[in-house]
Protein backbone atom coordinates (compact mmCIF):
# COMPACT_ATOMS: atom_id res chain seq x y z
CA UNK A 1 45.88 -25.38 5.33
CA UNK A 2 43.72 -25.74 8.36
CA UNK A 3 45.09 -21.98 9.53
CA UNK A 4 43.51 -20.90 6.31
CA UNK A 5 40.17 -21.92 7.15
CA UNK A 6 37.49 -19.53 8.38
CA UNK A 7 35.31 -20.11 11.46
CA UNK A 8 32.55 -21.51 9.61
CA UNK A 9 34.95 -24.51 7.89
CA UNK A 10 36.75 -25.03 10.80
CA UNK A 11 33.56 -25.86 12.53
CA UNK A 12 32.52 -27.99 9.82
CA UNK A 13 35.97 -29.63 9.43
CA UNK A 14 35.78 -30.44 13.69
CA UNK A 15 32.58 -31.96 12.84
CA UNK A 16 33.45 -34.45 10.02
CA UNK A 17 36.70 -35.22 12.10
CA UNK A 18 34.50 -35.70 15.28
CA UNK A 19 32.20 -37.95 12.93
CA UNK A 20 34.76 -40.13 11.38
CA UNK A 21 36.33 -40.79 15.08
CA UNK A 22 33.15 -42.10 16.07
CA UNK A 23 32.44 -43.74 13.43
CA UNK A 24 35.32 -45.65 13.55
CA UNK A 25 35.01 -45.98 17.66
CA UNK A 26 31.91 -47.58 16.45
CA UNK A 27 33.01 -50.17 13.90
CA UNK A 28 36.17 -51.51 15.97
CA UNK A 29 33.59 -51.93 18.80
CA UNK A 30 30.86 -53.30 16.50
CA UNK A 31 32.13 -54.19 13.67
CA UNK A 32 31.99 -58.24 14.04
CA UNK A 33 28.56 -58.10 15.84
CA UNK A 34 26.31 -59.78 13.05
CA UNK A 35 29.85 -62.45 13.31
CA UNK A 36 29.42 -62.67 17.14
CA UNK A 37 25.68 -62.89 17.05
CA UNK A 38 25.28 -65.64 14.68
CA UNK A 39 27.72 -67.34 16.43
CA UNK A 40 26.47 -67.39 19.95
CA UNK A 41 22.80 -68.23 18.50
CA UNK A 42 24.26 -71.07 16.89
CA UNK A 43 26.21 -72.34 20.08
CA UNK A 44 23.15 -72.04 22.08
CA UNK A 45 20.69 -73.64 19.67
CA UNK A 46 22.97 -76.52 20.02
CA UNK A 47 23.37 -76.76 23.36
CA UNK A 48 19.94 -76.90 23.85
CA UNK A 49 19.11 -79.52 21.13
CA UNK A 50 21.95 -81.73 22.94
CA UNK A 51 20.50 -81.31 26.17
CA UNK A 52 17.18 -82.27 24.69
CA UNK A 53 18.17 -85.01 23.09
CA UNK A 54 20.28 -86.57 26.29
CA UNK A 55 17.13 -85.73 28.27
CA UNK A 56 14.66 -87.19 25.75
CA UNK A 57 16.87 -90.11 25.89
CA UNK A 58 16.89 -90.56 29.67
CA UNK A 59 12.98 -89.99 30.02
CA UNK A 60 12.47 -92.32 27.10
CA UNK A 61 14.74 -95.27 29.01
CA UNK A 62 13.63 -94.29 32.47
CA UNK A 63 10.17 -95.20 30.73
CA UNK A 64 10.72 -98.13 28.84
CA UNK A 65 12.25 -99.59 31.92
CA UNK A 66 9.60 -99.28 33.66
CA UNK A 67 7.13 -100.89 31.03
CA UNK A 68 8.85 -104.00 31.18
């Protein structure tokens, strides 16, 4: 079928090949990004709430220790 083409369509038909290829290149790369994203915001958003917290807490004692 392809043999039948002329130069025009063949052209065309490299093109949409070429596109879908990188299209899909792009989606196994990307495709859980949003996923991943969310993810790592999450994880660091509660890291650094913990970290407040246990630092808050520490300050907080440190002071009231020192009040008494």
């Amino acid at each position: 079928m392809a043999d039948a083409l002329t130069k025009s369509q063949s052209e065309i038909d490299r093109v949409l090949f070429d596109a879908t290829e990188q299209q899909r290149t792009f989606d196994t790369n990307y495709g859980d990004a949003m996923y991943t994203l969310r993810r790592k915001i999450v994880h660091e958003v509660t890291v650094a709430t913990t970290a407040g917290l246990v630092l808050g807490g520490l300050v907080g004692a440190i002071a009231g220790m020192r009040r008494r």
